[in-house]
Protein backbone atom coordinates (compact mmCIF):
# COMPACT_ATOMS: atom_id res chain seq x y z
CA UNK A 1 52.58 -52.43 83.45
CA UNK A 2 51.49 -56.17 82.73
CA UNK A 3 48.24 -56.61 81.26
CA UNK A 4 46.73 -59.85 78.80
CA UNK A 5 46.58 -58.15 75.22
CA UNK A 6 43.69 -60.48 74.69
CA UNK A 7 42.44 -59.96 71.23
CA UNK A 8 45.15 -57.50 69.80
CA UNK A 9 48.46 -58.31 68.54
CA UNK A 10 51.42 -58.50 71.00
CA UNK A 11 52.91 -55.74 68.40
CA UNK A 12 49.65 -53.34 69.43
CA UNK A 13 49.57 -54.33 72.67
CA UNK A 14 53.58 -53.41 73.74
CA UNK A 15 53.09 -49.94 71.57
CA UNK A 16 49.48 -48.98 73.25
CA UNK A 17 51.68 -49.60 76.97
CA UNK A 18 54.60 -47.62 75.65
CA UNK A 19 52.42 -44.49 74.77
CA UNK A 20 50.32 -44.77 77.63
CA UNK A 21 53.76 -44.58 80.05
CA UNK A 22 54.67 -41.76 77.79
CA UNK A 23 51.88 -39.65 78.96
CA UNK A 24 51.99 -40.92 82.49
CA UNK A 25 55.66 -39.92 82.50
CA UNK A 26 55.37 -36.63 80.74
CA UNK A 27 57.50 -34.63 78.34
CA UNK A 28 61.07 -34.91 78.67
CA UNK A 29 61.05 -37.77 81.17
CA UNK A 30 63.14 -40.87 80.36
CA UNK A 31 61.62 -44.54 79.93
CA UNK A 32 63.47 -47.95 81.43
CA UNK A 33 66.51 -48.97 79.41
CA UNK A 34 65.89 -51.47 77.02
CA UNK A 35 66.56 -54.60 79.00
CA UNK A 36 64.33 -53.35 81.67
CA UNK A 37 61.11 -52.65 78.90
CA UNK A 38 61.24 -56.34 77.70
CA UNK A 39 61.43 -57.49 81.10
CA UNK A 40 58.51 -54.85 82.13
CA UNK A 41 56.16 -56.07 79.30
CA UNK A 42 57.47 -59.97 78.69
CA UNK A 43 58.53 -59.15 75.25
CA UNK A 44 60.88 -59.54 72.43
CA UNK A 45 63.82 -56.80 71.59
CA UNK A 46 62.27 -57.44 67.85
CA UNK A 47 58.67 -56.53 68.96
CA UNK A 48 60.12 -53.64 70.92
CA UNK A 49 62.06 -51.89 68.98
CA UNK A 50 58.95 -51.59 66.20
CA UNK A 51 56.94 -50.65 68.63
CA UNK A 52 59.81 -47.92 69.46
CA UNK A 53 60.14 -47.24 65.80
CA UNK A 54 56.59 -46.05 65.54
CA UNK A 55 56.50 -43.93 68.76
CA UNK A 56 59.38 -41.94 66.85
CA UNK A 57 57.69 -41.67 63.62
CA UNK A 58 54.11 -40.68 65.87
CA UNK A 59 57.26 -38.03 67.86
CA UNK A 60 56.22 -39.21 70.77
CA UNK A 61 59.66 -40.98 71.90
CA UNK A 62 62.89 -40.16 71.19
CA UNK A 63 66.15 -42.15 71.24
CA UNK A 64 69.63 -40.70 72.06
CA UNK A 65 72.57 -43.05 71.76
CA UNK A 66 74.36 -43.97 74.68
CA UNK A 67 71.56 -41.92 76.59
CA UNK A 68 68.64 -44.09 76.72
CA UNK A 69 64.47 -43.52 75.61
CA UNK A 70 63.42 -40.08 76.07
CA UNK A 71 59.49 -39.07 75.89
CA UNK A 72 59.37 -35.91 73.79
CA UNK A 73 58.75 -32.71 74.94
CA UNK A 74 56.25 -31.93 71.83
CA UNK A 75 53.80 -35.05 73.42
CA UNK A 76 51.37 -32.79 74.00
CA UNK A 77 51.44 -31.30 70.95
CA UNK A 78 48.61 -31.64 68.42
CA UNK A 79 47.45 -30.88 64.94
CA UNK A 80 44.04 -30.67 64.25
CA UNK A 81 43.30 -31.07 59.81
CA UNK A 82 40.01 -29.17 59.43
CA UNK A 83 38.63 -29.88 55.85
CA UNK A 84 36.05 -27.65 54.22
CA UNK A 85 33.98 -28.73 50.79
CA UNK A 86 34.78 -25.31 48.90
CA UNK A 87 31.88 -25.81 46.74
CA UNK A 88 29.68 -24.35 49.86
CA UNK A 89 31.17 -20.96 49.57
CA UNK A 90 30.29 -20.21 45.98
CA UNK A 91 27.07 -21.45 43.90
CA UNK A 92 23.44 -21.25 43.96
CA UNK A 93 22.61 -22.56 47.21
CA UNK A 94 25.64 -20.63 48.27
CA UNK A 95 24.93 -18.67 51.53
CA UNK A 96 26.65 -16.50 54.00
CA UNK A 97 26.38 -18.99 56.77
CA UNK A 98 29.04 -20.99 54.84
CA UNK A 99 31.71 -17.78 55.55
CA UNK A 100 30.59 -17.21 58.76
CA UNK A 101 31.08 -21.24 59.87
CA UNK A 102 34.67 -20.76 57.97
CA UNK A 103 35.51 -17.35 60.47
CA UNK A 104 34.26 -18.74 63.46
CA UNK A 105 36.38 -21.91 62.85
CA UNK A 106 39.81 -19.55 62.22
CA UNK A 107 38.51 -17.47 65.51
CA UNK A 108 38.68 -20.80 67.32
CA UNK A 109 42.00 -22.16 65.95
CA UNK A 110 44.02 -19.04 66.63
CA UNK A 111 42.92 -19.05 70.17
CA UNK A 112 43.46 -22.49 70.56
CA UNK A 113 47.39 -21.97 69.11
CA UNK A 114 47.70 -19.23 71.39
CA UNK A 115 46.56 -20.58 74.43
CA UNK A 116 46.99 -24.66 73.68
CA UNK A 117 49.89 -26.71 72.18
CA UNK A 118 48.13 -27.14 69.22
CA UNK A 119 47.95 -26.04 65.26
CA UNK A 120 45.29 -26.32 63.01
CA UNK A 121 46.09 -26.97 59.22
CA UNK A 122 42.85 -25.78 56.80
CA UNK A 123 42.52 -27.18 53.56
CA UNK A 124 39.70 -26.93 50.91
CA UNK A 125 38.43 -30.09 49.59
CA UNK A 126 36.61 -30.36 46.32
CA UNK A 127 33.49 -32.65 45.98
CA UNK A 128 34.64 -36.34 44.97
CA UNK A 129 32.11 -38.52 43.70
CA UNK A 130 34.29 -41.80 44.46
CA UNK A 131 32.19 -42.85 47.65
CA UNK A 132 34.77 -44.85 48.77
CA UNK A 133 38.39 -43.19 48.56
CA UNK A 134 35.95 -39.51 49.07
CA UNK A 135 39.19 -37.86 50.16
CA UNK A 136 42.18 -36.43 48.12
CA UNK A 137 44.96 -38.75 47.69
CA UNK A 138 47.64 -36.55 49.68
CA UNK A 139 44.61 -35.49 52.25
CA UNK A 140 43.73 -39.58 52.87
CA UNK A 141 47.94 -39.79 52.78
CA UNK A 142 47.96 -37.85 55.72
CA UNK A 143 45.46 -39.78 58.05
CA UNK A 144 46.75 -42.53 57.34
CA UNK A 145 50.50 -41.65 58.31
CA UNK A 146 48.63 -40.13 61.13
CA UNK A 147 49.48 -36.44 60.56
CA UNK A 148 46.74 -35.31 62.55
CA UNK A 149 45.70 -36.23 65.97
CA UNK A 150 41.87 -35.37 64.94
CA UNK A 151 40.13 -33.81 61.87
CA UNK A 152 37.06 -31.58 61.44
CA UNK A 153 35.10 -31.78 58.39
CA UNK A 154 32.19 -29.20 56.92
CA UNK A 155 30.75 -30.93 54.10
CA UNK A 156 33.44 -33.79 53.35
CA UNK A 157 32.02 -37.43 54.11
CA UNK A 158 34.94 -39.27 55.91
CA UNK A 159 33.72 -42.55 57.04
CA UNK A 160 34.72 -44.88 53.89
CA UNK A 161 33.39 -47.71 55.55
CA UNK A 162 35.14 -47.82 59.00
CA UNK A 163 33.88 -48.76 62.17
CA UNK A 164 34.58 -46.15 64.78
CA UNK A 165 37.60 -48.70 66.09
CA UNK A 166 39.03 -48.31 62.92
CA UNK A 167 39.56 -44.72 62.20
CA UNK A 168 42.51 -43.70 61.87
CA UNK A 169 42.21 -40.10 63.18
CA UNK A 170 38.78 -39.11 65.16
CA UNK A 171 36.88 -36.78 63.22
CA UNK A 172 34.07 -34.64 64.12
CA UNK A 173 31.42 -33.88 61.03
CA UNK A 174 29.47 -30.76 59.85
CA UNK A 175 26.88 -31.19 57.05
CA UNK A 176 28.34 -34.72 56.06
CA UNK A 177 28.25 -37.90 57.39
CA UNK A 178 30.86 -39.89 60.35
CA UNK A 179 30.88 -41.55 63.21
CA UNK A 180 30.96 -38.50 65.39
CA UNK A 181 28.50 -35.33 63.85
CA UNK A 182 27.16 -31.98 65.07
CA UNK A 183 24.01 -30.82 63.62
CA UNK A 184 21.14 -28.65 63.21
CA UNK A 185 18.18 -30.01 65.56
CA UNK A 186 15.84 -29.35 62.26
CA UNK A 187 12.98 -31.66 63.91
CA UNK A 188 13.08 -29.29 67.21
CA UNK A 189 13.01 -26.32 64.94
CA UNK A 190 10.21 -27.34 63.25
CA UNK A 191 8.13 -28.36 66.41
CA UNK A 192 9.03 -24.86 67.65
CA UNK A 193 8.16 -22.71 64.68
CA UNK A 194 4.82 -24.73 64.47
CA UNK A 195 3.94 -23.96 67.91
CA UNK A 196 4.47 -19.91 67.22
CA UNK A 197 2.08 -19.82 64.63
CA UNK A 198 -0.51 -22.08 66.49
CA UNK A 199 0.05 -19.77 69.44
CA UNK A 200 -0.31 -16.49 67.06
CA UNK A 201 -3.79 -18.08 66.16
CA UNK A 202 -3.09 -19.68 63.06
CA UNK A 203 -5.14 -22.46 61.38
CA UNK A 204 -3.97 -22.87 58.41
CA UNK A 205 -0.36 -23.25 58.89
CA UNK A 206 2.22 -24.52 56.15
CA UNK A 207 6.21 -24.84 55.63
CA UNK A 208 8.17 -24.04 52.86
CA UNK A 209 11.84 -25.69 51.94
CA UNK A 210 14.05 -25.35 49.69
CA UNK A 211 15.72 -27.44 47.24
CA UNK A 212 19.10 -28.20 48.20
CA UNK A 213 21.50 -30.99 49.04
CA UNK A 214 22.46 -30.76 52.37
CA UNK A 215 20.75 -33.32 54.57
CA UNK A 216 19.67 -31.07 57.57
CA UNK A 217 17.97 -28.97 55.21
CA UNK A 218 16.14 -31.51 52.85
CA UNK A 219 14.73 -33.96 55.37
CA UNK A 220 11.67 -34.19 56.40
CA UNK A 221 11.79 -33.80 60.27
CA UNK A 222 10.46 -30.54 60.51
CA UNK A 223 7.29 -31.52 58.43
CA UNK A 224 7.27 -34.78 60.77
CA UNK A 225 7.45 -32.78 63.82
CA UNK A 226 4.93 -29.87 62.61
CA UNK A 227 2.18 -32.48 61.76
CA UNK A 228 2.81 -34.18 65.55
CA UNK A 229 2.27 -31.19 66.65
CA UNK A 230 -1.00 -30.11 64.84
CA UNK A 231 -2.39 -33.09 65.86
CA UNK A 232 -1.71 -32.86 69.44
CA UNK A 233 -3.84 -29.25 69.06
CA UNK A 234 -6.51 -31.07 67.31
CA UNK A 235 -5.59 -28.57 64.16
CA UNK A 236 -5.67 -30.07 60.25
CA UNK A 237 -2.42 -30.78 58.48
CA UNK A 238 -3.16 -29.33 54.84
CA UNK A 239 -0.69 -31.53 52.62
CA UNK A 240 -0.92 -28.69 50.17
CA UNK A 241 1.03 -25.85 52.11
CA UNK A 242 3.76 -28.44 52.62
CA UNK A 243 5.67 -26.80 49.83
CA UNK A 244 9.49 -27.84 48.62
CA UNK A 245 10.19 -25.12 45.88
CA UNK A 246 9.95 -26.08 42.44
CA UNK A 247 13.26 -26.11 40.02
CA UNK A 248 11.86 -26.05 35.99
CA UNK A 249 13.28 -28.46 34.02
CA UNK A 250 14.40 -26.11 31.44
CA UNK A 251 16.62 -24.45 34.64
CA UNK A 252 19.14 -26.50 36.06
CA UNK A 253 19.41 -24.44 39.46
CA UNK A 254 17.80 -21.17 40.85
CA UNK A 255 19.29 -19.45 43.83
CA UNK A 256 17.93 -19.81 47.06
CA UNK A 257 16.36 -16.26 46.58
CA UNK A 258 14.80 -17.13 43.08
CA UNK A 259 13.21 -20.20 44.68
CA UNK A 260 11.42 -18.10 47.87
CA UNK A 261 10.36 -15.70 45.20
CA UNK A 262 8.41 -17.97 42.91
CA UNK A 263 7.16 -19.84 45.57
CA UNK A 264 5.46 -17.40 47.38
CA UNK A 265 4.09 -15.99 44.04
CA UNK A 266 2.56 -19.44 43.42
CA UNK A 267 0.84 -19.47 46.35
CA UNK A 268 -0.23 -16.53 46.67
CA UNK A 269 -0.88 -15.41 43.29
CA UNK A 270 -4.41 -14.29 42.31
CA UNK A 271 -5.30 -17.72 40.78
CA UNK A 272 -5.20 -19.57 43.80
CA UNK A 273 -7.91 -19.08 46.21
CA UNK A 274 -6.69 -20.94 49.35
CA UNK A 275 -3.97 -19.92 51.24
CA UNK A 276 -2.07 -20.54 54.25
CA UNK A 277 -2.40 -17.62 57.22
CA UNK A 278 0.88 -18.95 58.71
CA UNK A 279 3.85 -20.54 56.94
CA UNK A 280 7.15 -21.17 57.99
CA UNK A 281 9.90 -20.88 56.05
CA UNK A 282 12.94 -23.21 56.70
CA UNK A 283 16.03 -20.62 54.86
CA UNK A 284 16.54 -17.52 55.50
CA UNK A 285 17.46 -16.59 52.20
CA UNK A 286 14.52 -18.87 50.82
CA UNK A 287 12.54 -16.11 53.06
CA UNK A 288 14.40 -13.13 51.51
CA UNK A 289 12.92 -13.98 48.22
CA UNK A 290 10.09 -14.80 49.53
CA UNK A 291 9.52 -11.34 51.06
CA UNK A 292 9.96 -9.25 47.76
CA UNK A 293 6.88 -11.61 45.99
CA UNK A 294 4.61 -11.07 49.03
CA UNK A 295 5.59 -7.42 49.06
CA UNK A 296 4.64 -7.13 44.90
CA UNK A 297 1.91 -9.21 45.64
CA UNK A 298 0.67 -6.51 48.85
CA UNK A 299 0.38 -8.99 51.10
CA UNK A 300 1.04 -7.66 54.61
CA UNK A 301 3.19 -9.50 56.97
CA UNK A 302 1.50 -9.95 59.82
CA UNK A 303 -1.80 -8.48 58.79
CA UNK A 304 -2.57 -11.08 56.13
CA UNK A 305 -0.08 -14.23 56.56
CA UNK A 306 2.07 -14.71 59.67
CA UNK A 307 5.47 -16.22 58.91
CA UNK A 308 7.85 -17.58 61.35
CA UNK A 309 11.48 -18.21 59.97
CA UNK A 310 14.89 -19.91 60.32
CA UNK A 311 18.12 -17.73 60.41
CA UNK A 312 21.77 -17.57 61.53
CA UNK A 313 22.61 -15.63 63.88
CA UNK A 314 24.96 -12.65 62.68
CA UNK A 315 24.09 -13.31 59.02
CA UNK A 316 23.04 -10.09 57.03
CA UNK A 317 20.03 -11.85 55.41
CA UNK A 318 17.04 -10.67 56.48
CA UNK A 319 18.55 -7.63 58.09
CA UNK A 320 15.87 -5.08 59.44
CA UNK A 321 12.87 -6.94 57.58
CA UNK A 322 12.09 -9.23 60.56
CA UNK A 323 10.19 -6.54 63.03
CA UNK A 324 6.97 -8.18 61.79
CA UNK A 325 8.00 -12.16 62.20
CA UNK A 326 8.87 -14.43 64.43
CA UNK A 327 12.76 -15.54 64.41
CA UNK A 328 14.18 -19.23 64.84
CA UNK A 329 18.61 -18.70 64.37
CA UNK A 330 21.42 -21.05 64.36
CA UNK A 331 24.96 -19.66 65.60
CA UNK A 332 27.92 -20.59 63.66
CA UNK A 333 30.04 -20.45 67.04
CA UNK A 334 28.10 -22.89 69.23
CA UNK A 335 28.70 -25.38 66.31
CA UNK A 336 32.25 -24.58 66.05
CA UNK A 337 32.51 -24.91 69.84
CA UNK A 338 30.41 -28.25 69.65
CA UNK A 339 32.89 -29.65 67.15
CA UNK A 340 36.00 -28.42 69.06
CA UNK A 341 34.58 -29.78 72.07
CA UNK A 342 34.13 -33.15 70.89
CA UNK A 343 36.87 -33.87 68.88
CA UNK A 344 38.59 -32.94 72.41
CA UNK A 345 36.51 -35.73 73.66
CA UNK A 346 37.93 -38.43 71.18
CA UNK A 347 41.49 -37.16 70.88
CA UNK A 348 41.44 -37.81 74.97
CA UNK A 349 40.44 -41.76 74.48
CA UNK A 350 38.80 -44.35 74.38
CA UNK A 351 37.11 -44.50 71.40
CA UNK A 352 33.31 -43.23 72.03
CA UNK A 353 30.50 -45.26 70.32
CA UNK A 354 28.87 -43.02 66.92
CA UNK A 355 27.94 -39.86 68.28
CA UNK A 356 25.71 -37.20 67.18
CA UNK A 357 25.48 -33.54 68.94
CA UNK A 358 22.13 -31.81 68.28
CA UNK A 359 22.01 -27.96 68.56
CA UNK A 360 18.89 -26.16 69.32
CA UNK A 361 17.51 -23.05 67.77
CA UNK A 362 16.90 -19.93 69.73
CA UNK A 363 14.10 -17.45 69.81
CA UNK A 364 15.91 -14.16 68.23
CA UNK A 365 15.46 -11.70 71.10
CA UNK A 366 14.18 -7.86 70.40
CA UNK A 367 14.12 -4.68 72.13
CA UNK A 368 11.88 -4.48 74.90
CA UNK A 369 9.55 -2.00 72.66
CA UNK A 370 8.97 -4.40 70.27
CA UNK A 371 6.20 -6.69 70.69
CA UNK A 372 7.11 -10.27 69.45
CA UNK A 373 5.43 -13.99 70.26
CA UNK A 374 7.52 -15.21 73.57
């Protein structure tokens, strides 16, 4: 059980080699006597008994009088925190992928108290702007007495300037930034929605985004990976297709909807002679919108302008309006599982460098009948 403690404190050093012989031992098993610990790890009884005093405050240890150190037979027990920004389930930009992330993340707790010693504890988190203390006071309160063996977080930033070595929880990210994230692969999306429409003949091929405030959405690696890959094809980029919808100044915010709608009129209106004869879209319910102006406008899907479009898989959007399009989709439950599955990762030790889990999009499949781009 001797080892140098280098660096660390003898403090950490005597309470990382008590927990580590708790798990080796296993719940219910009982440690050395007290004599026999200091002798063990060449310590004090002073530095001992803290680091015994915060093995019973993590319930990890237990002390009986007269009886000796006992490891406790919840050790295996854990509590995963999973905070959600509640400001994604209700707005403008509000979409039904937000509800569907929140289900499949209840779906995968209840299993996971039914069939692991574990509980999850949901809270919704409102948007702070203080970029350093980001967290409620009683949520922060919690990590810090350590709570929760690991945290998820959809929208809530939880870094505050740590290094990974100093978190105190590990905590797996969603549409917000920390040392360990799962995201959309939006440059891969874009490469493979480009390469569609250039294989569906296209040569004047645009993209259309919308104006939000999530990262994945916003950034510009699907334009970065569509004009890699027009080049490769020897195909112009036109700069004016590359189209982030327009908010007026006179509106503070339009729905996702509103902004596929007036985009699509803009461009295609009758005042505007050049036009794109493929366009992806990069929201589904950017394309919703979009679909009602082209269908005003009698523009045939298809026939006249080829689009090829993001979606989530399950989602409603879009539903039966898609026979004539090509389909790019997301699934809420391979992100849930992605997040699950690493936070398992960090909750097992040691500490893994900054992480970040890209998902790919899949080509919606259609009946056999239906005749699609493969």
């Amino acid at each position: 059980m001797k080892s140098q403690l280098k660096a660390e404190t003898k403090f950490e050093g005597i309470y990382k080699q008590l927990r580590e012989l708790a798990f080796t031992r296993g719940p219910g098993a009982k440690l050395p006597t007290i004599r026999q610990l200091c002798d063990e790890l060449s310590t004090t009884r002073v530095t001992l008994s803290d680091a015994l005093n915060k093995l019973e405050a993590e319930q990890i240890l237990y002390r009986k009088e007269r009886q000796g150190i006992f490891v406790s037979s919840t050790i295996y027990h854990k509590t995963i925190g999973i905070l959600f920004d509640s400001s994604l389930l209700s707005g403008p930009a509000a979409s039904p992928f937000w509800s569907m992330l929140w289900i499949n993340l209840e779906q995968e707790a209840q299993q996971r108290t039914a069939y692991r010693d574990e509980i999850c504890m949901f809270r919704f988190v409102k948007s702070i702007s203080d970029h350093i203390n980001p967290l409620p006071y009683d949520v922060q309160e919690m990590i810090e007495s350590k709570k929760f063996n690991g945290l998820l977080a959809v929208g809530v930033p939880t870094i505050m300037g740590q290094s990974c070595e100093d978190m105190q929880v590990p905590c797996v990210s969603f549409a917000a930034n920390s040392h360990w994230n799962v995201t959309l692969d939006s440059r891969e999306l874009g490469r493979m929605a480009t390469l569609a429409l250039i294989q569906q003949n296209c040569k004047r091929i645009g993209i259309w985004t919308p104006t939000v405030q999530y990262p994945y959405l916003e950034d510009r690696e699907p334009i970065l990976a569509m004009r890699q890959l027009l080049n490769e094809h020897k195909l112009p980029y036109y700069p004016e297709f590359t189209r982030q919808s327009y908010v007026p100044p006179s509106q503070k915010t339009l729905t996702l909807q509103e902004q596929g709608y007036l985009l699509a009129k803009e461009v295609f209106g009758t005042f505007n002679p050049t036009r794109p004869d493929g366009i992806f879209i990069s929201n589904d319910m950017m394309t919703d919108g979009a679909l009602v102006a082209l269908e005003e406008l009698g523009i045939r899907i298809g026939q006249d302008v080829n689009i090829v479009t993001h979606a989530n898989a399950g989602s409603p959007i879009l539903f039966g309006r898609t026979k004539d399009m090509t389909v790019f989709e997301f699934d809420p439950a391979y992100i849930v599982q992605a997040m699950f599955s690493l936070l398992d990762q960090l909750m097992l030790g040691p500490v893994l460098p900054t992480t970040t889990i890209r998902l790919r999009p899949q080509l919606r499949q259609y009946p056999l009948s239906s005749t699609r781009f493969i």
